[in-house]
C-alpha atoms as a PDB file:
ATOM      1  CA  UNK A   1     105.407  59.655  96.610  1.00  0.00           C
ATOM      2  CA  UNK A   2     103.227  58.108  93.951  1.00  0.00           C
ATOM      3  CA  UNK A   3     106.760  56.299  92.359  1.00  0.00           C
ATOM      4  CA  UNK A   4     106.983  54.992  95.908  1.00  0.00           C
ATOM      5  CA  UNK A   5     103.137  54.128  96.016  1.00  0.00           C
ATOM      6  CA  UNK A   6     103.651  52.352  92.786  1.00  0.00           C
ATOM      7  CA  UNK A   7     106.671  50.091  93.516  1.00  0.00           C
ATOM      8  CA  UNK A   8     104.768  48.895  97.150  1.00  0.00           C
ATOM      9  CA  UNK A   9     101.812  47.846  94.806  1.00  0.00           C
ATOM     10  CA  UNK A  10     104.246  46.031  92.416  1.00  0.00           C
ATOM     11  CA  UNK A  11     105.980  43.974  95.566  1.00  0.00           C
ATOM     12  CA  UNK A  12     108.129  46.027  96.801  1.00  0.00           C
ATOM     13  CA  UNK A  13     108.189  46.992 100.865  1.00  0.00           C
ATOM     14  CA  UNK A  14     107.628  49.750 102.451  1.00  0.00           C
ATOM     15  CA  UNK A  15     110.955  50.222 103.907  1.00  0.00           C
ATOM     16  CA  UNK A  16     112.588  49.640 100.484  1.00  0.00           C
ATOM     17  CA  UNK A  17     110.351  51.938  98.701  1.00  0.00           C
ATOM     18  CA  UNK A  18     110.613  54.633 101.249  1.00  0.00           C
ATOM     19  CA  UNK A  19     114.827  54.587 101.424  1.00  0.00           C
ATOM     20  CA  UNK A  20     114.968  54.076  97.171  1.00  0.00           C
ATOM     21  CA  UNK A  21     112.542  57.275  97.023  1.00  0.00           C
ATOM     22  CA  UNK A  22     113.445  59.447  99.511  1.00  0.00           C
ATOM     23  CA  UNK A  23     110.144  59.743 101.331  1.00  0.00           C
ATOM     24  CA  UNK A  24     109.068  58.923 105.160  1.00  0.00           C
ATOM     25  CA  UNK A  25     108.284  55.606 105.897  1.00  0.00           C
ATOM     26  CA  UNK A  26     105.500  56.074 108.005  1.00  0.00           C
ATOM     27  CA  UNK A  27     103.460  58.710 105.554  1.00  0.00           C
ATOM     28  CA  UNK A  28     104.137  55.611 102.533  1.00  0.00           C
ATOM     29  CA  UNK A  29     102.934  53.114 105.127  1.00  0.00           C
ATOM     30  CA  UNK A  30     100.023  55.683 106.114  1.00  0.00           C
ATOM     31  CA  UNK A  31      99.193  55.710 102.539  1.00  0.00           C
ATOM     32  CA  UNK A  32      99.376  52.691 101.670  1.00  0.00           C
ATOM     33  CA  UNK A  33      97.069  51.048 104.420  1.00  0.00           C
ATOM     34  CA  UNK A  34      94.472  54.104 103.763  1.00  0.00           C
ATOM     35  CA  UNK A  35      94.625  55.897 106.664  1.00  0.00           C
ATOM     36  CA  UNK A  36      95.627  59.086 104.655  1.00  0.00           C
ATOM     37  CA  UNK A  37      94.201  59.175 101.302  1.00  0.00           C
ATOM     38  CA  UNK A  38      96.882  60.482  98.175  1.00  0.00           C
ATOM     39  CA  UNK A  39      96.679  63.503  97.399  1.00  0.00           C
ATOM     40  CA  UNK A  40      95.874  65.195 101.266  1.00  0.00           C
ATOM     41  CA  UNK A  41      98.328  67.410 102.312  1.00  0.00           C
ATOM     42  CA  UNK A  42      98.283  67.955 106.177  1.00  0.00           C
ATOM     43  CA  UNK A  43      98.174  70.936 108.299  1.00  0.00           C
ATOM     44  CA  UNK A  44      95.099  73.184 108.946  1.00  0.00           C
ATOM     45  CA  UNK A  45      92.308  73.192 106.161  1.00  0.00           C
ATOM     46  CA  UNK A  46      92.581  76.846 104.358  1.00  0.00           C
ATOM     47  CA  UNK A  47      90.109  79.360 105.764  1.00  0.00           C
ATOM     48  CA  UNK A  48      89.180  80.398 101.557  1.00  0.00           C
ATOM     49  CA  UNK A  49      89.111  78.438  98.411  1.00  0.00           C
ATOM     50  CA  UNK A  50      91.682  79.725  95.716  1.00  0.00           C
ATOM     51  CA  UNK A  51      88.316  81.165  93.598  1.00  0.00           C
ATOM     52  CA  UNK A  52      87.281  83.075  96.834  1.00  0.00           C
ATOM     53  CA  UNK A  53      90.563  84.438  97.866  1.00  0.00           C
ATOM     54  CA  UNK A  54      90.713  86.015  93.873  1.00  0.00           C
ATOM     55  CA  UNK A  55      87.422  87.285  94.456  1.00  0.00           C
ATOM     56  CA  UNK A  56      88.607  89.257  97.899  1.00  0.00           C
ATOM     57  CA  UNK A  57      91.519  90.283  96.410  1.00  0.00           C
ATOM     58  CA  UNK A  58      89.584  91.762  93.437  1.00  0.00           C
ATOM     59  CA  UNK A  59      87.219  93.137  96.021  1.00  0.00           C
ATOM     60  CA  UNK A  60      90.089  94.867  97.765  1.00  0.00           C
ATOM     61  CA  UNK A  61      91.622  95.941  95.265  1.00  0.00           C
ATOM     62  CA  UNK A  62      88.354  97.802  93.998  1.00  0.00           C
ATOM     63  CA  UNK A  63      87.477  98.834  97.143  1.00  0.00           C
ATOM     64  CA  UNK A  64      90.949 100.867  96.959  1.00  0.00           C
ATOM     65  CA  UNK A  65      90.319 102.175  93.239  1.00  0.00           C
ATOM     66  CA  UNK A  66      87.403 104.197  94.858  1.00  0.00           C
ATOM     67  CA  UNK A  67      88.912 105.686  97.731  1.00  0.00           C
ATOM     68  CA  UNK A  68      87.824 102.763 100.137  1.00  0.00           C
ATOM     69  CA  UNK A  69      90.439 100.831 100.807  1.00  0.00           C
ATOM     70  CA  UNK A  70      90.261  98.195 103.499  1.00  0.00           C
ATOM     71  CA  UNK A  71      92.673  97.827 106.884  1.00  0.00           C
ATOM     72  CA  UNK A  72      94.662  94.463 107.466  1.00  0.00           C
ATOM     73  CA  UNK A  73      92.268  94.325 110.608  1.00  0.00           C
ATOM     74  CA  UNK A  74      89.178  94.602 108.099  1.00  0.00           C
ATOM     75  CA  UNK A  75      90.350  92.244 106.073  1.00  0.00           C
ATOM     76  CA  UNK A  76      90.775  89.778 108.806  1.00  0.00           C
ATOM     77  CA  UNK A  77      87.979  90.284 110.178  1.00  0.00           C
ATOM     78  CA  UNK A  78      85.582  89.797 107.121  1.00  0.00           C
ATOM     79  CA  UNK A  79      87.450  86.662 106.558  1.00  0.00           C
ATOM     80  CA  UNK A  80      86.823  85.434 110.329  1.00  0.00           C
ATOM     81  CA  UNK A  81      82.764  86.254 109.540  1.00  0.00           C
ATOM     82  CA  UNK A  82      83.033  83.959 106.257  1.00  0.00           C
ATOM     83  CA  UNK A  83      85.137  81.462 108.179  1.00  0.00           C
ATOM     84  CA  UNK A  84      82.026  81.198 111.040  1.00  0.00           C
ATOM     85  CA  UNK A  85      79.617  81.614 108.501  1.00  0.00           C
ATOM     86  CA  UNK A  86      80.887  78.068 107.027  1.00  0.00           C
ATOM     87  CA  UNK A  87      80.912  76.863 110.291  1.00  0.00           C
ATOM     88  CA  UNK A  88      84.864  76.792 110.670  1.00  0.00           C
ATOM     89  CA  UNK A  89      86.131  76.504 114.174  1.00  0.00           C
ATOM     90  CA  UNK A  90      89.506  79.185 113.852  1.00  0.00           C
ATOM     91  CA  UNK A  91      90.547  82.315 114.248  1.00  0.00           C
ATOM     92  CA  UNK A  92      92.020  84.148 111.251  1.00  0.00           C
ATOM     93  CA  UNK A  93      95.512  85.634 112.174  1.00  0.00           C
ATOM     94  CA  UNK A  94      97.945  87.907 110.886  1.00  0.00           C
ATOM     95  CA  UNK A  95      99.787  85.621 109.967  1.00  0.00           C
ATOM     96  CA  UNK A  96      97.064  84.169 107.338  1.00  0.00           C
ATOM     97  CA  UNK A  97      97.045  88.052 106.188  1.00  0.00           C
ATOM     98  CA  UNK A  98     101.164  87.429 105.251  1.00  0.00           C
ATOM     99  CA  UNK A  99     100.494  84.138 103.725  1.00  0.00           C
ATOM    100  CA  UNK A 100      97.576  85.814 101.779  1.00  0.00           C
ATOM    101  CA  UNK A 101      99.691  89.057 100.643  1.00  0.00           C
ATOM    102  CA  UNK A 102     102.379  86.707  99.398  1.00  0.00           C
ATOM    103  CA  UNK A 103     100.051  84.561  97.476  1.00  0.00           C
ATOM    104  CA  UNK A 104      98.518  87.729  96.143  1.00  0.00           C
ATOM    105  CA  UNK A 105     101.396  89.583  95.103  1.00  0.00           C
ATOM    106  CA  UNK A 106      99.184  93.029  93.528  1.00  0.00           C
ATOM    107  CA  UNK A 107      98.065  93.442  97.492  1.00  0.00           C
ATOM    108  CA  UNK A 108     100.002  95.967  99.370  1.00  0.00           C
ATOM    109  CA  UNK A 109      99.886  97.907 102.830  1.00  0.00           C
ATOM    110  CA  UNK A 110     100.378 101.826 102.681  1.00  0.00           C
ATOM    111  CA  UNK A 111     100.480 104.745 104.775  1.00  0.00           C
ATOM    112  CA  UNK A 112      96.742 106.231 105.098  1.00  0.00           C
ATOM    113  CA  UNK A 113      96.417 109.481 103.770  1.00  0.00           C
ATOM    114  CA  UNK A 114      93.538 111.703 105.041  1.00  0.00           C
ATOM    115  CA  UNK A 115      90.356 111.551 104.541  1.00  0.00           C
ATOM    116  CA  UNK A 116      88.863 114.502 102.530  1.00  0.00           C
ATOM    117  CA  UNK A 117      85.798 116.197 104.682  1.00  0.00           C
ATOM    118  CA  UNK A 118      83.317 115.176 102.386  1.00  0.00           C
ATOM    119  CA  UNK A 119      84.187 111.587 102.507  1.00  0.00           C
ATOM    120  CA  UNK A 120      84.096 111.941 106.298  1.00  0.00           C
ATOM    121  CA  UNK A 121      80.459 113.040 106.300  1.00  0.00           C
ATOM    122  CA  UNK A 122      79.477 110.962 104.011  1.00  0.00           C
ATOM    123  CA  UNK A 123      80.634 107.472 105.230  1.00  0.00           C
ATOM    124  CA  UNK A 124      79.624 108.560 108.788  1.00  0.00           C
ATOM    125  CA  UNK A 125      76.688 109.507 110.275  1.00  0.00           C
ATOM    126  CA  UNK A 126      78.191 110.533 113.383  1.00  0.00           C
ATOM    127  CA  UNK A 127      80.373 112.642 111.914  1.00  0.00           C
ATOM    128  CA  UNK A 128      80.407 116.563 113.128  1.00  0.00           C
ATOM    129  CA  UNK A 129      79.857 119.104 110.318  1.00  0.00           C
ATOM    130  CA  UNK A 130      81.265 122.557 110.779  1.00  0.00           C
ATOM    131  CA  UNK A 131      78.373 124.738 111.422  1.00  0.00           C
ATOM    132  CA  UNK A 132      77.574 126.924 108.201  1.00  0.00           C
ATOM    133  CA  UNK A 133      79.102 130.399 108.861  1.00  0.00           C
ATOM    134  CA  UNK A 134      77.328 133.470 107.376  1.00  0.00           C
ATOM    135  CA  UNK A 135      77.570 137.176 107.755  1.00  0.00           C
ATOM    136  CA  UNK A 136      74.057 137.228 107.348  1.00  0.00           C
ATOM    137  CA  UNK A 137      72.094 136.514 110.625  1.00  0.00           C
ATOM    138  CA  UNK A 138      68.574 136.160 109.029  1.00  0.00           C
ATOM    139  CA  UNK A 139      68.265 132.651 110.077  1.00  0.00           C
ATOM    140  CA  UNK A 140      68.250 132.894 114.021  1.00  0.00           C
ATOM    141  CA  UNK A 141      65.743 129.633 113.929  1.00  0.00           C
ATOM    142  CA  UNK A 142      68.030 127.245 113.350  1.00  0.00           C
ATOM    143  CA  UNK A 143      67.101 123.910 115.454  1.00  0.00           C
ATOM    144  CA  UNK A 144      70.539 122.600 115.321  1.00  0.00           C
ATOM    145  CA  UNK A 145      74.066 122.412 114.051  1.00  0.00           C
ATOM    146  CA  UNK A 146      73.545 119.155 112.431  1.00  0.00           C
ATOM    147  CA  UNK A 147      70.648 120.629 110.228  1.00  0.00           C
ATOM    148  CA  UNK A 148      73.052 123.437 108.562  1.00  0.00           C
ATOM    149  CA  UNK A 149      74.987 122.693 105.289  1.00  0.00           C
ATOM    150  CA  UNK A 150      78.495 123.117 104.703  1.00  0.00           C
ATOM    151  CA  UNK A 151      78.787 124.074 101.016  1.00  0.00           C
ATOM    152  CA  UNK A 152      81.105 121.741  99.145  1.00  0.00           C
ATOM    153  CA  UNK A 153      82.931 123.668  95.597  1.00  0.00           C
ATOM    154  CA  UNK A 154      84.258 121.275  93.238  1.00  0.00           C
ATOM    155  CA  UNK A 155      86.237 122.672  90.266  1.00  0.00           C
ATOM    156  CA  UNK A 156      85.823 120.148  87.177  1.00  0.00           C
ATOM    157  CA  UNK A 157      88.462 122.434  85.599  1.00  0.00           C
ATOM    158  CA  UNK A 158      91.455 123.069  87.962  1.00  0.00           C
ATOM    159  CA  UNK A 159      93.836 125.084  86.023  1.00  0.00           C
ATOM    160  CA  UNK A 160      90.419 127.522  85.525  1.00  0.00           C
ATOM    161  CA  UNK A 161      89.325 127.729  89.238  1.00  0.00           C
END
């Protein structure tokens, strides 16, 4: 295109400069007379810049590391808050999420595998404990189920416990 640019500049027409460079006639002749300016590609402005898309796939990706990782339908829908946050006018759709996994190759879906009980309880506050079992019936003044403990053991040393 810029060859093509170049030789309509230097006298050329845009006709000629379009059929000796392989390119449209009407997107030379668009940029040429301005209405297009070199260098805009067209199509649908991108919901993220390239700097913020690394920073959500590092976010995802350390949101994983921990034992949080994110849905596709999360994903898309934190992108459609930043996209009306900047005042965008879209609606993010999967098919941004494939464009997005391609363009950041280390991304991957996988089966879910369960969530441990602890992580349950603690992510949600609506969660229902198991009430605390005992053989010992002491405490009959118990308000409610959600006020008992369930004990948690965590062996630091597996091949001991």
């Amino acid at each position: 295109m810029k060859k093509a640019m170049e030789a309509v500049v230097n006298g050329a027409s845009v006709r000629e400069a379009a059929a000796r460079f392989g390119v449209p006639k009407s997107t030379l002749g668009d940029r040429i007379s301005g209405r297009v300016q070199h260098g805009d590609v067209s199509g649908p402005l991108k919901y993220l810049s390239t700097e913020e898309e690394n920073d959500l796939a590092k976010f995802l990706i350390k949101c994983a590391g921990i034992g949080y990782p994110k849905t596709r339908l999360e994903v898309i829908s934190l992108v459609q808050a930043i996209i009306d946050y900047k005042g965008i006018h879209s609606t993010v759709t999967a098919g941004w999420w494939q464009r997005f996994i391609k363009r950041n190759a280390n991304i991957t879906l996988r089966a879910p595998s369960p969530l441990s009980n602890a992580r349950a309880y603690a992510t949600d506050p609506d969660a229902k404990m198991p009430p605390y079992t005992s053989t010992d019936d002491t405490d009959d003044n118990s308000s409610s189920d959600t006020d008992r403990v369930t004990p948690l053991i965590y062996c630091s040393q597996p091949k001991k416990c």
